[in-house]
Protein backbone atom coordinates (compact mmCIF):
# COMPACT_ATOMS: atom_id res chain seq x y z
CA UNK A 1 25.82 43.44 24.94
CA UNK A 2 24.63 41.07 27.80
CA UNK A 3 24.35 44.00 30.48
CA UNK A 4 22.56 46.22 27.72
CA UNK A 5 19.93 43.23 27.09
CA UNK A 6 19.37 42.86 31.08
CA UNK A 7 18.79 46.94 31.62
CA UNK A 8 16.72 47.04 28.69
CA UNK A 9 13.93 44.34 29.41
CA UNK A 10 14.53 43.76 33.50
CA UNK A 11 15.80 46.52 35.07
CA UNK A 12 12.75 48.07 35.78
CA UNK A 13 10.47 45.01 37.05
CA UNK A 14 13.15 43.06 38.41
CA UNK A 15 14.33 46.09 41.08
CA UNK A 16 10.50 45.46 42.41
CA UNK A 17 10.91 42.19 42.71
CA UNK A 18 14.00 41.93 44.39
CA UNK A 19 12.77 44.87 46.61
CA UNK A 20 9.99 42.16 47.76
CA UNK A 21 12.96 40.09 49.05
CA UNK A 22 14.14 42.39 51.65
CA UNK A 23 12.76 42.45 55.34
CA UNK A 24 10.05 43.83 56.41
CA UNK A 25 11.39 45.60 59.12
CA UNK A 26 13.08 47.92 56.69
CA UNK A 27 9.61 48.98 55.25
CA UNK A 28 8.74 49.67 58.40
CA UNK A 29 11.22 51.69 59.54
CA UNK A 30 11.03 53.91 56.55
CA UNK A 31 7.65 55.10 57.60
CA UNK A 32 8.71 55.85 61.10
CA UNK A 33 11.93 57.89 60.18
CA UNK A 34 13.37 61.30 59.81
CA UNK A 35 14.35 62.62 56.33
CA UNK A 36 18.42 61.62 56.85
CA UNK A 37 16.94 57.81 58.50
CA UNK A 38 15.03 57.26 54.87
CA UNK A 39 17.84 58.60 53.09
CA UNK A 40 19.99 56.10 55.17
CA UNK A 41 17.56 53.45 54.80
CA UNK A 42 17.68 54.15 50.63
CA UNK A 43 20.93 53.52 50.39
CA UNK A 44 21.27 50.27 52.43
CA UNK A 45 18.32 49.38 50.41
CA UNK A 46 20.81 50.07 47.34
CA UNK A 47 23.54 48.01 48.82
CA UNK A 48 21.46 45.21 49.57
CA UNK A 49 20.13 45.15 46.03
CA UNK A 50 23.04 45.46 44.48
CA UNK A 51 24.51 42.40 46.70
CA UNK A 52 21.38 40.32 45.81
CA UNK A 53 22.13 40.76 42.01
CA UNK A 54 26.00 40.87 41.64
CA UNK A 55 27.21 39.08 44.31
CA UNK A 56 24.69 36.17 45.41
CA UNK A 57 23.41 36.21 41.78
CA UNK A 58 19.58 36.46 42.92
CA UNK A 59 18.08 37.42 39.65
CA UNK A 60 20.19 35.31 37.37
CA UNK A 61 17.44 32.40 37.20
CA UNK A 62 14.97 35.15 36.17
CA UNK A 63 17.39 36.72 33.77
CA UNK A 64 18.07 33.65 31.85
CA UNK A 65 14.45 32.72 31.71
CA UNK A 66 13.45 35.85 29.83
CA UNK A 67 16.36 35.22 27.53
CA UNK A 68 14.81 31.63 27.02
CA UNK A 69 11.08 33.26 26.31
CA UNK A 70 12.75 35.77 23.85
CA UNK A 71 14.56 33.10 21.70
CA UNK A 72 12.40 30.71 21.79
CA UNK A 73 9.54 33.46 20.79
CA UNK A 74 12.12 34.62 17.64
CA UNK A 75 12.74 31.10 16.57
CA UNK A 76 8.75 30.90 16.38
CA UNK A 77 8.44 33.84 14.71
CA UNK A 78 10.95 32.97 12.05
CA UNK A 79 10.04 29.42 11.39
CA UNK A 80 6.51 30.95 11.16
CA UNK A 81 7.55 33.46 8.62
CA UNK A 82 9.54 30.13 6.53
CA UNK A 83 6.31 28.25 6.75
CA UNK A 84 4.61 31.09 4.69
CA UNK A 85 7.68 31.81 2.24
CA UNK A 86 7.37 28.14 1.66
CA UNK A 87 4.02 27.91 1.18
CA UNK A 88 3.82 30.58 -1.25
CA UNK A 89 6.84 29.67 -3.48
CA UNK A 90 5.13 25.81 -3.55
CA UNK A 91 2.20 27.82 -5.29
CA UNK A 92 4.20 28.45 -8.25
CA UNK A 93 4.25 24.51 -9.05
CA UNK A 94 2.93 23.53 -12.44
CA UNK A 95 -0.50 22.02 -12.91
CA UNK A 96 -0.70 18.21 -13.38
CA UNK A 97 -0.70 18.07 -17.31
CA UNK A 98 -0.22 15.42 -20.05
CA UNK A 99 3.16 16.18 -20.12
CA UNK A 100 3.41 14.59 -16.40
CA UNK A 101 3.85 11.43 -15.44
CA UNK A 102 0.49 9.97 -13.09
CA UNK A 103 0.52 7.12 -10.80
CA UNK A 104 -2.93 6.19 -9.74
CA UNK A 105 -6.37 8.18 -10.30
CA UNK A 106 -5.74 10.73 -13.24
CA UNK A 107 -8.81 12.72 -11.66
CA UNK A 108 -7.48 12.91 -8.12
CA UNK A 109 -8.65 15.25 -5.95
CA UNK A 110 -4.40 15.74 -4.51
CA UNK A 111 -1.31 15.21 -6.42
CA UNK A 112 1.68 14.59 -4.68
CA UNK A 113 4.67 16.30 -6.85
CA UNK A 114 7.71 14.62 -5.84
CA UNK A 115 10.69 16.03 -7.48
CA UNK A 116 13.29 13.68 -8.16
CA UNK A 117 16.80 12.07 -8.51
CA UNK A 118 17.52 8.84 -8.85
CA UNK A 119 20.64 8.90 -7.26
CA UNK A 120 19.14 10.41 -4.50
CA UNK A 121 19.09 7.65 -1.59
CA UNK A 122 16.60 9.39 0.68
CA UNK A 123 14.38 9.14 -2.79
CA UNK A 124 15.39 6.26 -2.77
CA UNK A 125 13.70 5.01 1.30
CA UNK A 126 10.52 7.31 0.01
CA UNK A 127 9.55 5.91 -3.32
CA UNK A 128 7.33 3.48 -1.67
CA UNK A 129 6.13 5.64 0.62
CA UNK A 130 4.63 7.80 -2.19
CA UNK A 131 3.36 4.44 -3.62
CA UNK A 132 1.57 3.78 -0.73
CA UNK A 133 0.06 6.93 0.07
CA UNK A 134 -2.04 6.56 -3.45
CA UNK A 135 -2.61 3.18 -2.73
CA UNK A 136 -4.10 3.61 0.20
CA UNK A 137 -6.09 6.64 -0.49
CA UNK A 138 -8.89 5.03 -2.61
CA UNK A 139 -8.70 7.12 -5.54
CA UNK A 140 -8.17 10.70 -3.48
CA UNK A 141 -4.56 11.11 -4.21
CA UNK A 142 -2.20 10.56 -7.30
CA UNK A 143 1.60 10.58 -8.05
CA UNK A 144 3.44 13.11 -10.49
CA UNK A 145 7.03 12.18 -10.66
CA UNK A 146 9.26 15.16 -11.75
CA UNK A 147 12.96 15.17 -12.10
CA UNK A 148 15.38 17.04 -10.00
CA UNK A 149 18.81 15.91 -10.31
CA UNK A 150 21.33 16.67 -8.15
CA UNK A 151 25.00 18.14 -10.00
CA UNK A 152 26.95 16.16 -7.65
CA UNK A 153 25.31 13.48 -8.58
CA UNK A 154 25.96 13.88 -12.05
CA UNK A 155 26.56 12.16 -15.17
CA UNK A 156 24.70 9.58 -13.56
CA UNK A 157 21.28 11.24 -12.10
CA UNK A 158 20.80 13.53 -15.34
CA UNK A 159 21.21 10.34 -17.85
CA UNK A 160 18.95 7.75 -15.88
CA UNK A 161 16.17 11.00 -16.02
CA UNK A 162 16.38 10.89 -19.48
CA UNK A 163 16.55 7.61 -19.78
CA UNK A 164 13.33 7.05 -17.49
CA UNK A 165 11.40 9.56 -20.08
CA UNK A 166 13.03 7.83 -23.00
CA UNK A 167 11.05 4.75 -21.74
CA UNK A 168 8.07 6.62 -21.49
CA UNK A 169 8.55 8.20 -24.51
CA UNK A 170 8.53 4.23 -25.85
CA UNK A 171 5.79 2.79 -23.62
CA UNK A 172 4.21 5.29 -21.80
CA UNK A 173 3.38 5.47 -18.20
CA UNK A 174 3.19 1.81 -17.63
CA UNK A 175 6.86 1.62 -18.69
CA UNK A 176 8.43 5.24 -17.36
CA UNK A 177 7.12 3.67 -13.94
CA UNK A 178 8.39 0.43 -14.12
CA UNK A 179 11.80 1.70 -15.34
CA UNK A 180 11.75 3.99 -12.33
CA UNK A 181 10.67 1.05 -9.96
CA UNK A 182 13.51 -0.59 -11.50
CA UNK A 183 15.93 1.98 -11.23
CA UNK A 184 15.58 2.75 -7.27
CA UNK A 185 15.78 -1.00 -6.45
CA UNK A 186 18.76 -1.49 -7.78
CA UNK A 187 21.00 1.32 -7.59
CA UNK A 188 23.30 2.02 -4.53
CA UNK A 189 22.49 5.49 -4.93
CA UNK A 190 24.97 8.50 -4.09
CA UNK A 191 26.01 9.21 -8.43
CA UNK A 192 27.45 5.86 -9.14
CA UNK A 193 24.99 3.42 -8.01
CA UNK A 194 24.02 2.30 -11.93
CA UNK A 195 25.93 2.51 -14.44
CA UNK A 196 24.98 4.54 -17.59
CA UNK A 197 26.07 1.08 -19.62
CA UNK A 198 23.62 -0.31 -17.86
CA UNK A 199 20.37 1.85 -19.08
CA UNK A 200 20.04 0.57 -21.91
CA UNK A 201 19.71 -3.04 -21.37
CA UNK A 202 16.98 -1.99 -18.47
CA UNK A 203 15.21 -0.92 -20.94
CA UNK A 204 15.00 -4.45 -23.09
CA UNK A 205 14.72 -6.17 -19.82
CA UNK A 206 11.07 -4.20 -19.62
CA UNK A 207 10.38 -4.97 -23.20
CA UNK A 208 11.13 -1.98 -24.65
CA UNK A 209 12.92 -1.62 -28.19
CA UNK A 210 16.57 -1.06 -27.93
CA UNK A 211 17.39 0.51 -31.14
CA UNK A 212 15.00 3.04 -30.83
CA UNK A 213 15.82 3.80 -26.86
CA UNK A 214 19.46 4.08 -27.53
CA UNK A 215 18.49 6.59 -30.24
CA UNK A 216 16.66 8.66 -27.82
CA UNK A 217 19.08 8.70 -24.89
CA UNK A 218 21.97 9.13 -26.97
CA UNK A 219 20.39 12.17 -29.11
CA UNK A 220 19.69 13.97 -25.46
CA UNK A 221 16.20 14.87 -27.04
CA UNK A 222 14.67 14.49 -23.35
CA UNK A 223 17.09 17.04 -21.82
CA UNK A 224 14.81 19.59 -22.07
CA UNK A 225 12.15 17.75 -20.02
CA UNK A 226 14.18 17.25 -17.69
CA UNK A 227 15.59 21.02 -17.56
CA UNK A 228 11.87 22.07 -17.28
CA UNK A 229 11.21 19.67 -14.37
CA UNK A 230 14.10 21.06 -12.62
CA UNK A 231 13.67 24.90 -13.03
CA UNK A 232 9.98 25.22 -11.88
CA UNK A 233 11.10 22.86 -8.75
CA UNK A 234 13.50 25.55 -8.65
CA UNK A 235 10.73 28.22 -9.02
CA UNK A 236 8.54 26.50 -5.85
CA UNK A 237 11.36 26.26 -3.53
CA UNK A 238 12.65 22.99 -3.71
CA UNK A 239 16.51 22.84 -2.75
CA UNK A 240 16.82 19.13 -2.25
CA UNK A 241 15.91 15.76 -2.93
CA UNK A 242 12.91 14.47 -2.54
CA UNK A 243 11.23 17.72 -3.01
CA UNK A 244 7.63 16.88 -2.10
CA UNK A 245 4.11 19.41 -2.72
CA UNK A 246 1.02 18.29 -1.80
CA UNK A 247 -1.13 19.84 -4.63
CA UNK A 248 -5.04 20.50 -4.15
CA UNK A 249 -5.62 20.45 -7.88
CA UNK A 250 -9.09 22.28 -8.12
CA UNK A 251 -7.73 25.53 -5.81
CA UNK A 252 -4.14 25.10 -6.65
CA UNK A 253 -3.70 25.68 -2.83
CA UNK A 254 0.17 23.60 -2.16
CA UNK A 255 1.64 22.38 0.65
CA UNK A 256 5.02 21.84 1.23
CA UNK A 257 7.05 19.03 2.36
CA UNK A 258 10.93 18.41 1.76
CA UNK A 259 12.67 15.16 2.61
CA UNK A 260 11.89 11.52 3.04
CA UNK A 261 9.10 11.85 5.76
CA UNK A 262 6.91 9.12 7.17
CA UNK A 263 3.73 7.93 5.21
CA UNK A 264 1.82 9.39 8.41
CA UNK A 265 2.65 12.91 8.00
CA UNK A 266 1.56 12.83 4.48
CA UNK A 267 -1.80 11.35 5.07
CA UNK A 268 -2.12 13.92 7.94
CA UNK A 269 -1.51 16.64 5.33
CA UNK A 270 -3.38 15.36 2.50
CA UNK A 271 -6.33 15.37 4.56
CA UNK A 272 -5.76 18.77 6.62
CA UNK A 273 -5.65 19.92 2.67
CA UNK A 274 -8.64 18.21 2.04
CA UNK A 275 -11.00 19.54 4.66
CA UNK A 276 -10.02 22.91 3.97
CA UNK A 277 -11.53 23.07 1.05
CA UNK A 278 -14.44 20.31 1.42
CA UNK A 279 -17.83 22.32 -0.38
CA UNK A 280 -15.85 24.63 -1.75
């Protein structure tokens, strides 16, 4: 397969190259000879190529360049063609609604769409990065938290989702963020990190009713939230945890960025979103 790469893309320009490499006497001979001298002088230009390339290795430095150029220009190519695919399955992300969960500005001009588990420990390092990127954005970007838990990190992740909507089910988004803020600090993350015993007194520590909270998370009635959150982060190409999309909420236009990335990148693609469609 190697030799049928190396014919196919060198033969041709490398044979004048490596012709350049002989002396120049034999050029000039060639012009001064008889028919047999040129055809004599063809062949040891033959041998002499052939001892350039498989015996002293002459053209291997070239050889394994072009390989280089060629991978390097397919892995380009593909990671350009993921960029798109990703872009254009983060489309399919739901509009911010009142069903949705909004830290900061409810009349942002971007929402970042984090979906979620709170088992997750790299959500766990970027929850308050995604604080600070609306705090520091004076009113420009907001927060939708939307749940994505993970099956191995189930019974846990799926309950403490539910539980988290059961609280702002009780005391809206003041308390589903504060039970979430509560949540990340203190579990060790990885499925077991808080216990399922533990959700309910969380949610009297915040001042929420228990009698009514226990009847919610025990009846499962939030399930299907949490179902919904999952599939459509499903449906815009989230695969892992935190699944982030920058969302420009007046085009719809979505951005896509997976994992637990530095507050820096975020603001850099908040405002390359931005600008792109300033006046429009």
């Amino acid at each position: 397969m190697v030799k049928r790469f190396v014919c196919r893309f060198w033969t041709a320009p490398l044979f004048r190259a490596a012709l350049i490499m002989l002396p120049a006497t034999i050029s000039v001979a060639y012009a001064d000879s008889t028919a047999v001298d040129r055809e004599l002088i063809r062949q040891e230009v033959r041998a002499e190529l052939l001892r350039l390339i498989e015996k002293e290795g002459a053209l291997d430095p070239a050889i394994e360049r072009g390989i280089k150029a060629f991978v390097e220009k397919q892995r380009a190519l593909a990671s350009a063609k993921q960029q798109r695919d990703s872009a254009e399955r983060a489309r399919n992300v739901l509009p911010v609604s009142q069903q949705d969960h909004i830290y900061g500005n409810p009349q942002a001009e971007i929402t970042l769409i984090e979906y979620s588990d709170f088992e997750c420990p790299f959500c766990k390092l970027f929850h308050p990065t995604a604080k600070q990127l609306v705090d520091r954005s004076n009113g420009k970007v907001n927060w939708v938290y939307r749940h994505f838990p993970l099956a191995f990190h189930n019974p846990g992740a799926q309950k403490q989702a539910e539980a988290s909507e059961c609280a702002g089910r009780l005391g809206g988004d003041k308390a589903f963020w504060r039970y979430a803020d509560l949540l990340y600090a203190r579990t060790t993350s990885n499925g077991k990190g808080f216990a399922i015993s533990a959700l309910i007194p969380l949610a009297a520590e915040i001042g929420l009713e228990t009698a009514p909270f226990q009847q919610c998370l025990d009846s499962g009635e939030m399930k299907t939230k949490v179902e919904l959150d999952y599939q459509n982060g499903i449906a815009s190409g989230v695969s892992g945890t935190p699944g982030n999309i920058i969302l420009h909420n007046a085009s719809g236009d979505a951005v896509a960025m997976a994992g637990a990335l530095p507050l820096s990148r975020f603001e850099a693609a908040v405002n390359a979103l931005s600008e792109k469609h300033a006046g429009k």
